[in-house]
PDB file of N, CA and C in Angstrom:
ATOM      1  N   UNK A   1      11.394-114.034 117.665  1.00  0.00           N
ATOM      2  CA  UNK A   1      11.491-115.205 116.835  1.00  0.00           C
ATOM      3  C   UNK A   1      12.846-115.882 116.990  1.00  0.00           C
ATOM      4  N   UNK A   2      14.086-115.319 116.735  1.00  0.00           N
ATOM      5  CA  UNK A   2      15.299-115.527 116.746  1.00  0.00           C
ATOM      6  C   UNK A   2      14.860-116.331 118.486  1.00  0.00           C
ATOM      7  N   UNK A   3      15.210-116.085 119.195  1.00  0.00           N
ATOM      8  CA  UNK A   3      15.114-116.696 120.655  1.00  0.00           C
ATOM      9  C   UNK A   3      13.870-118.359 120.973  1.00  0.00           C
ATOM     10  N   UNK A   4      12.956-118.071 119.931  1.00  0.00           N
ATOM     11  CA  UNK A   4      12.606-119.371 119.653  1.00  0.00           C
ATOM     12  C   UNK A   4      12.912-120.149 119.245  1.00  0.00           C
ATOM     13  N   UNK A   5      13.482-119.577 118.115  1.00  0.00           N
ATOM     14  CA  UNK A   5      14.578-120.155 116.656  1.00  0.00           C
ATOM     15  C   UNK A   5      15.700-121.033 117.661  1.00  0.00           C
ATOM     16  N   UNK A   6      16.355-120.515 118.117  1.00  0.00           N
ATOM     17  CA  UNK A   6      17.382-120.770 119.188  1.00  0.00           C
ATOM     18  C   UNK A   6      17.053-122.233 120.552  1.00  0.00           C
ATOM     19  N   UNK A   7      15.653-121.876 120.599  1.00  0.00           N
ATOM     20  CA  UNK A   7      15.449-123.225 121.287  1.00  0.00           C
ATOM     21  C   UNK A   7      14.937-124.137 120.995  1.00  0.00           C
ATOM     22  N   UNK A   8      15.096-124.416 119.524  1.00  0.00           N
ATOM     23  CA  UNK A   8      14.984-125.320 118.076  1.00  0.00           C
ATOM     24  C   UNK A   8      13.405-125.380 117.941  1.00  0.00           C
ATOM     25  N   UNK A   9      12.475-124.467 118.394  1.00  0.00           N
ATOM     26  CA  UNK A   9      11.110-124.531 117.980  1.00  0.00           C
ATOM     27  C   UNK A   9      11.148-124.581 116.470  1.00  0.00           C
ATOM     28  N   UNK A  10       9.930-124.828 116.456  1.00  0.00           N
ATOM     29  CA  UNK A  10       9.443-125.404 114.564  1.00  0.00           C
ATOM     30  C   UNK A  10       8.868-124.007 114.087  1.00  0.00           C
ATOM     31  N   UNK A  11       8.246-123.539 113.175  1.00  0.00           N
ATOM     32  CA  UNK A  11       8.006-121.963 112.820  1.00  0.00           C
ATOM     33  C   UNK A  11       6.674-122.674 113.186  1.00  0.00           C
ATOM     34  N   UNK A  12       6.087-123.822 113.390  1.00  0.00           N
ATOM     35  CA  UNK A  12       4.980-123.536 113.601  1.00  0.00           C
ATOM     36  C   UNK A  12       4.418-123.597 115.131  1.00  0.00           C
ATOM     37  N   UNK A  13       5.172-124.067 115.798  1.00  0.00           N
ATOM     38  CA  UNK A  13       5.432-123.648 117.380  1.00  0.00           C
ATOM     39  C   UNK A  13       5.907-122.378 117.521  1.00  0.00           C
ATOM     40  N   UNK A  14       6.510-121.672 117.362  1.00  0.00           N
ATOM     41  CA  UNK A  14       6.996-120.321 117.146  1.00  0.00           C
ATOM     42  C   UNK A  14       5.793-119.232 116.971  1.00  0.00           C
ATOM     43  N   UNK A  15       4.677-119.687 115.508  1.00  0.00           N
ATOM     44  CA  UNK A  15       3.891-119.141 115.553  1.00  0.00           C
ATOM     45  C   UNK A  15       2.817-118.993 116.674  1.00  0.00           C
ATOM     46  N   UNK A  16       2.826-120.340 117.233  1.00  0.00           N
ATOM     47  CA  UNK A  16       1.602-120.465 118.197  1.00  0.00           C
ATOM     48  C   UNK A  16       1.879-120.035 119.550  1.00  0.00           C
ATOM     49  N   UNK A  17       3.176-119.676 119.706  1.00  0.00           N
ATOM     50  CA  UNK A  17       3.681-119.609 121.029  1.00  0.00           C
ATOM     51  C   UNK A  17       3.669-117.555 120.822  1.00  0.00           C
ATOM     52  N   UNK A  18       4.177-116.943 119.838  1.00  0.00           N
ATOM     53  CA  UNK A  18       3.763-115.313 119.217  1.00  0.00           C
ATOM     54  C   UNK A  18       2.260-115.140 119.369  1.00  0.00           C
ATOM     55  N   UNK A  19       1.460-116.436 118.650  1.00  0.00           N
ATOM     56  CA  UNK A  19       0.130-115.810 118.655  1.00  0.00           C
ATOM     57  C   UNK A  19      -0.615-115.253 120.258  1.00  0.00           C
ATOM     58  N   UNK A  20      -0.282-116.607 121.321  1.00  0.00           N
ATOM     59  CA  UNK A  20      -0.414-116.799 122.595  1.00  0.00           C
ATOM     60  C   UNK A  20       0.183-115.406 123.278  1.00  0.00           C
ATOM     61  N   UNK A  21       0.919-114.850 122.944  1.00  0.00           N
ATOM     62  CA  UNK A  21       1.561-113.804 123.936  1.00  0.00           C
ATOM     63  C   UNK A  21       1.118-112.584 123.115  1.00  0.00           C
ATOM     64  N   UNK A  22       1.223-112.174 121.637  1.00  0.00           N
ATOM     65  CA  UNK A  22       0.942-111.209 121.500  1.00  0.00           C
ATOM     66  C   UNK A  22      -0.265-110.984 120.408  1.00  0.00           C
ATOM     67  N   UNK A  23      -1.250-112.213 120.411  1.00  0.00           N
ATOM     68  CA  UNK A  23      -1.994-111.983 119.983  1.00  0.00           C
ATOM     69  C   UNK A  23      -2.528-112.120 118.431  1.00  0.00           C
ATOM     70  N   UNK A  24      -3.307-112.806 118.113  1.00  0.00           N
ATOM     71  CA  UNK A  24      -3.437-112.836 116.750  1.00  0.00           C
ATOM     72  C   UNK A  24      -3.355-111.729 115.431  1.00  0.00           C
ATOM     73  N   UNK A  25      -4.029-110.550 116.667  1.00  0.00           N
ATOM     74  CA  UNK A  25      -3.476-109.549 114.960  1.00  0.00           C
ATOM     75  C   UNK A  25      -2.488-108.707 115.160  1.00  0.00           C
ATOM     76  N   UNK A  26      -1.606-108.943 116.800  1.00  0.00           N
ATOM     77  CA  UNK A  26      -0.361-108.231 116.399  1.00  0.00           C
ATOM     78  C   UNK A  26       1.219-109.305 115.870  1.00  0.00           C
ATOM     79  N   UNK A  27       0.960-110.888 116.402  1.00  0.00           N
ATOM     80  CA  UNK A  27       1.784-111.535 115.792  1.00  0.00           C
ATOM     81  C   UNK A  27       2.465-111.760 114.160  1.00  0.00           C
ATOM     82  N   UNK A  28       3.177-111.727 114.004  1.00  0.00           N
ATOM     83  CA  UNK A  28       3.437-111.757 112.697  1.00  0.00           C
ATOM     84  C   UNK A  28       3.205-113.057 111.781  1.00  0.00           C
ATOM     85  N   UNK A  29       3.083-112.991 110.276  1.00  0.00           N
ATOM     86  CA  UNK A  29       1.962-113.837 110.457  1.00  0.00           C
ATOM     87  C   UNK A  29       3.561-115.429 109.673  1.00  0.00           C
ATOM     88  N   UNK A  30       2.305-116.566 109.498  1.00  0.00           N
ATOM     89  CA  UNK A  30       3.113-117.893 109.261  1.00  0.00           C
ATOM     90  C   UNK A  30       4.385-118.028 108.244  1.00  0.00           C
ATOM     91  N   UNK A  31       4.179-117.089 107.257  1.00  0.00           N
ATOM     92  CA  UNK A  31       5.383-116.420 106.070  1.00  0.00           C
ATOM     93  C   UNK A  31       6.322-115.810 106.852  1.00  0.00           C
ATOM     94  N   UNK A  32       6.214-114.973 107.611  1.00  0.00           N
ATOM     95  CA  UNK A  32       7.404-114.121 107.837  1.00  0.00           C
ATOM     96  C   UNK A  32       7.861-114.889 109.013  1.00  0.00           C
ATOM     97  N   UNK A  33       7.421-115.830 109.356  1.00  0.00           N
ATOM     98  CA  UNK A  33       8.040-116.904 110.842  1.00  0.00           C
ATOM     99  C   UNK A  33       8.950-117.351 109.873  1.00  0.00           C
ATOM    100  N   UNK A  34       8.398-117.953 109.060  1.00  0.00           N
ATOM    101  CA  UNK A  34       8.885-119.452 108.077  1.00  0.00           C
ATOM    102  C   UNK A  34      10.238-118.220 107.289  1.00  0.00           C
ATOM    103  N   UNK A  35      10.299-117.192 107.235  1.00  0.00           N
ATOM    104  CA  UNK A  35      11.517-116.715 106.129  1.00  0.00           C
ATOM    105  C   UNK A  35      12.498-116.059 107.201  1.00  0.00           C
ATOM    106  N   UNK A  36      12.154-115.884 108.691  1.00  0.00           N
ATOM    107  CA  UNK A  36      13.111-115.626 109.169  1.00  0.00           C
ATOM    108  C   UNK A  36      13.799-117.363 109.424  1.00  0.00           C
ATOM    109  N   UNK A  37      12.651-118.096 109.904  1.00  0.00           N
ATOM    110  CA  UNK A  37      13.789-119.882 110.468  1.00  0.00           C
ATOM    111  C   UNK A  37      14.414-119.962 109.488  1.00  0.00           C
ATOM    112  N   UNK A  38      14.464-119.418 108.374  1.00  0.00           N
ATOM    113  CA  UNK A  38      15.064-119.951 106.887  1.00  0.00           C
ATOM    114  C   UNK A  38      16.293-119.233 107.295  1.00  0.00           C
ATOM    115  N   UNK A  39      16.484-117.581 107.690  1.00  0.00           N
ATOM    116  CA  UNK A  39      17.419-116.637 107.551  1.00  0.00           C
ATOM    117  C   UNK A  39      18.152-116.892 108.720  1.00  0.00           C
ATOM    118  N   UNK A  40      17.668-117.712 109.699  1.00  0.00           N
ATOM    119  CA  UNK A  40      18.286-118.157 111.361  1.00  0.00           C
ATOM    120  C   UNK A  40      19.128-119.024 110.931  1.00  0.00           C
ATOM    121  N   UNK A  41      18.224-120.400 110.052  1.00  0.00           N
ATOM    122  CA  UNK A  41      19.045-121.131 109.545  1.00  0.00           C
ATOM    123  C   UNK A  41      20.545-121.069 108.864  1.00  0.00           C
ATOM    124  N   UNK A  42      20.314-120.045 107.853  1.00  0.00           N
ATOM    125  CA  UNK A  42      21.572-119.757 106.782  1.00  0.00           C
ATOM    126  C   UNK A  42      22.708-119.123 107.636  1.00  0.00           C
ATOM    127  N   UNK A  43      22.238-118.888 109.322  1.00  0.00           N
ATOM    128  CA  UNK A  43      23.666-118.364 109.669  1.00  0.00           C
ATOM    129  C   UNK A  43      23.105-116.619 110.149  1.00  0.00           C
ATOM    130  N   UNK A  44      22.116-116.254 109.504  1.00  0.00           N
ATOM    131  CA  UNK A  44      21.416-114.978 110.110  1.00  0.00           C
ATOM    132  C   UNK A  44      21.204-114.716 111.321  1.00  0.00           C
ATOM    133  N   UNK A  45      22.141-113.417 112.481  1.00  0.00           N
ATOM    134  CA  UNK A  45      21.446-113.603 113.509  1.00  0.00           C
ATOM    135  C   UNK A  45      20.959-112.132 114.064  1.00  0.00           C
ATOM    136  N   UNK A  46      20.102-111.502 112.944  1.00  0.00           N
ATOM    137  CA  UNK A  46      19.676-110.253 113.657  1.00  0.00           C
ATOM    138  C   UNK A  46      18.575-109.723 112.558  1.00  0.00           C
ATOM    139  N   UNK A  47      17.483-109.363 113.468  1.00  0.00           N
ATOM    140  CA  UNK A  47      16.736-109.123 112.342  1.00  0.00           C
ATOM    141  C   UNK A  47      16.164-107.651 111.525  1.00  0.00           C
ATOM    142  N   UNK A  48      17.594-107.009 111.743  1.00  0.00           N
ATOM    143  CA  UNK A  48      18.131-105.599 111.562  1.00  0.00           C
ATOM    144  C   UNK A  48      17.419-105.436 110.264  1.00  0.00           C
ATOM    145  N   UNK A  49      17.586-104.610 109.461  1.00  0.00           N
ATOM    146  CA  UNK A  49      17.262-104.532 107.436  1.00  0.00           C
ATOM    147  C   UNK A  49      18.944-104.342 107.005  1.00  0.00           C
ATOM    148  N   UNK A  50      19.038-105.579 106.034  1.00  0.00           N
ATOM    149  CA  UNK A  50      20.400-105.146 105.224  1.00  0.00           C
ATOM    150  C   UNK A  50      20.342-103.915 104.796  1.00  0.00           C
ATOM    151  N   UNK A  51      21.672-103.595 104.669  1.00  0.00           N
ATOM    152  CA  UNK A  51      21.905-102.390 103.484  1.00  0.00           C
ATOM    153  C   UNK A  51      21.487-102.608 102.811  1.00  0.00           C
ATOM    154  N   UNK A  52      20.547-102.353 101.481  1.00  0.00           N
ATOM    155  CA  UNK A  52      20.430-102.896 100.266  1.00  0.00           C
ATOM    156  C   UNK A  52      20.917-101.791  99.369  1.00  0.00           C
ATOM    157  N   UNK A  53      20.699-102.147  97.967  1.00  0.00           N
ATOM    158  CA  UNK A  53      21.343-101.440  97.039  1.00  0.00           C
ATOM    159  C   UNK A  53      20.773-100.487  96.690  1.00  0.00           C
ATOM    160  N   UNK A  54      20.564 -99.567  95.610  1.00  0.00           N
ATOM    161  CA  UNK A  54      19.501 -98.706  94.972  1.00  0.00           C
ATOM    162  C   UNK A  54      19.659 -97.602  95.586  1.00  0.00           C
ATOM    163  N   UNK A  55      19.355 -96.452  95.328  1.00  0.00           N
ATOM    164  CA  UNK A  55      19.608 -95.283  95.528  1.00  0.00           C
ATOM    165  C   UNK A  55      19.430 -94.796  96.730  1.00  0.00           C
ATOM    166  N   UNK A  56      20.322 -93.691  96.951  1.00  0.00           N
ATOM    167  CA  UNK A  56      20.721 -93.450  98.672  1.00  0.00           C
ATOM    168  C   UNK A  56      19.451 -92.910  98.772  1.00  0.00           C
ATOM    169  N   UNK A  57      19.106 -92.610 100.254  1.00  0.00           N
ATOM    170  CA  UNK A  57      17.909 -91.750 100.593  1.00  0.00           C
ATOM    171  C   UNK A  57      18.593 -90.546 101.376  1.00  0.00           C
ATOM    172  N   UNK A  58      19.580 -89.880 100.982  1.00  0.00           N
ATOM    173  CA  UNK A  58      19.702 -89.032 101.409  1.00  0.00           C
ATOM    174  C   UNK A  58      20.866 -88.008 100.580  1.00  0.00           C
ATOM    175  N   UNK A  59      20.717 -86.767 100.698  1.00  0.00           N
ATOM    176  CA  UNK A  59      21.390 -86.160 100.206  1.00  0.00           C
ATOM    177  C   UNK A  59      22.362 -85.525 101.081  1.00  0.00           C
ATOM    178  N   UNK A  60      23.200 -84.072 100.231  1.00  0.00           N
ATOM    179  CA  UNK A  60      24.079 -83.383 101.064  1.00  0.00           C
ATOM    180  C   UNK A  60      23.412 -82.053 100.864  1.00  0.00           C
ATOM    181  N   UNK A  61      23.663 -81.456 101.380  1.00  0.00           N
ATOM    182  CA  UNK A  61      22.951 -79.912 101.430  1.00  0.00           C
ATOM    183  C   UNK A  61      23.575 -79.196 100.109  1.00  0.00           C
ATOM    184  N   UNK A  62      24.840 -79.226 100.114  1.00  0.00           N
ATOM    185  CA  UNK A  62      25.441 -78.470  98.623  1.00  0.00           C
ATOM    186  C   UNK A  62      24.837 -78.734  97.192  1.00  0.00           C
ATOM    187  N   UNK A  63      24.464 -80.727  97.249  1.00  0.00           N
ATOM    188  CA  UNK A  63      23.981 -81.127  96.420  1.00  0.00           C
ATOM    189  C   UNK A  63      22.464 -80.470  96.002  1.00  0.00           C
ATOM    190  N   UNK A  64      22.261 -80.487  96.494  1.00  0.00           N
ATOM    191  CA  UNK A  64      20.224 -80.168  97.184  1.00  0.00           C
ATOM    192  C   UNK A  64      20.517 -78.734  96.231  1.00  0.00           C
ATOM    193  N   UNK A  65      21.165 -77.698  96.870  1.00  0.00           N
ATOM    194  CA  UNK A  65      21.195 -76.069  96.476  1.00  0.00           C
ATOM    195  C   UNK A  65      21.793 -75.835  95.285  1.00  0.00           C
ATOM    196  N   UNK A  66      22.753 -77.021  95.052  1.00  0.00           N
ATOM    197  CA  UNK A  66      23.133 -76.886  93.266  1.00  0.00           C
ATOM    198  C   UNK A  66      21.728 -77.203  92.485  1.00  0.00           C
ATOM    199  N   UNK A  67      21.225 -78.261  92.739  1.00  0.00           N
ATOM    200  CA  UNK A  67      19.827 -78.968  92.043  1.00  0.00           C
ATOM    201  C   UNK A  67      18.932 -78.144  91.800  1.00  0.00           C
ATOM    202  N   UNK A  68      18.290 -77.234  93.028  1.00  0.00           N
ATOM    203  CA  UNK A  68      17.480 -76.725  92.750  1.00  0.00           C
ATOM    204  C   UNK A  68      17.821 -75.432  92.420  1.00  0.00           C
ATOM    205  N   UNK A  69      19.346 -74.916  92.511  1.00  0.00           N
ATOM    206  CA  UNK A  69      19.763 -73.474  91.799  1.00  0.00           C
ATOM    207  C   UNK A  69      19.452 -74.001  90.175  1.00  0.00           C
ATOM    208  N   UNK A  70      19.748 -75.245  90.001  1.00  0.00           N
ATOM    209  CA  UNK A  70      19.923 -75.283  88.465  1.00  0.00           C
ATOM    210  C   UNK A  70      17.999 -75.209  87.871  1.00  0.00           C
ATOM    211  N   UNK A  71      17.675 -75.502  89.195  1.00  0.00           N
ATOM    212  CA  UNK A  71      16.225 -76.388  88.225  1.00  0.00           C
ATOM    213  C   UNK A  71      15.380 -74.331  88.219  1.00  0.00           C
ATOM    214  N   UNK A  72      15.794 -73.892  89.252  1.00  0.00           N
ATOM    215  CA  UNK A  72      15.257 -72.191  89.195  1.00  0.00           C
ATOM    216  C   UNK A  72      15.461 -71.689  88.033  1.00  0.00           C
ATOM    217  N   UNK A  73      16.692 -71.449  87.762  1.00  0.00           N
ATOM    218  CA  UNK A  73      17.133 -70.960  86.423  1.00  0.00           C
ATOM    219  C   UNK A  73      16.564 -71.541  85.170  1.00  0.00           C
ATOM    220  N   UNK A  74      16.391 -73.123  84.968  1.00  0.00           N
ATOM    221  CA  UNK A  74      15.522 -73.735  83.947  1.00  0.00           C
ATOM    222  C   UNK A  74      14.269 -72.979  84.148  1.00  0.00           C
ATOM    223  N   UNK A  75      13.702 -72.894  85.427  1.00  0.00           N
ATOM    224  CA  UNK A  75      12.773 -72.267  85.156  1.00  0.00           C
ATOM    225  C   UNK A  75      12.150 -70.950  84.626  1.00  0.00           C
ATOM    226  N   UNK A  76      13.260 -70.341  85.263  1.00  0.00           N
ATOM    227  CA  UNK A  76      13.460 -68.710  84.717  1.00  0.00           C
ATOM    228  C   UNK A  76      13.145 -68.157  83.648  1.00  0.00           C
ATOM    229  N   UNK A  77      14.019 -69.305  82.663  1.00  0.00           N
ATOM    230  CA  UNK A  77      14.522 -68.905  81.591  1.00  0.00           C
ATOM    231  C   UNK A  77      13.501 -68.851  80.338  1.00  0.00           C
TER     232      UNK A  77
END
């Protein structure tokens, strides 16, 4: 998309030119054309995933073996 974006196609040339090469049900569809030209527009040039906020997905191992030492013993008890 970005590389279409780039040779000032419209999202709806963009779409038709995705559908043509990869096909109608693997192209992505007219929304997600139209919110990346938006994100090309604002200066966006990669279509990586931000960091976002909200809780890590990952832990540390010490953390993990305190947690579940504590949650054993709740259970124990």
């Amino acid at each position: 998309m970005q590389h279409f974006y780039l040779k000032g196609l419209s999202p709806t040339s963009i779409k038709t030119e995705l559908d043509s090469t990869l096909g109608d049900e693997s192209a992505p569809s007219f929304t997600t054309i139209k919110y990346w030209a938006e994100e090309f527009k604002r200066g966006r040039m990669s279509c990586q995933d931000e960091h976002g906020s909200g809780r890590r997905n990952e832990v540390t191992i010490p953390e993990m073996v305190q947690k579940s030492t504590k949650q054993f013993w709740m259970i124990a008890d």
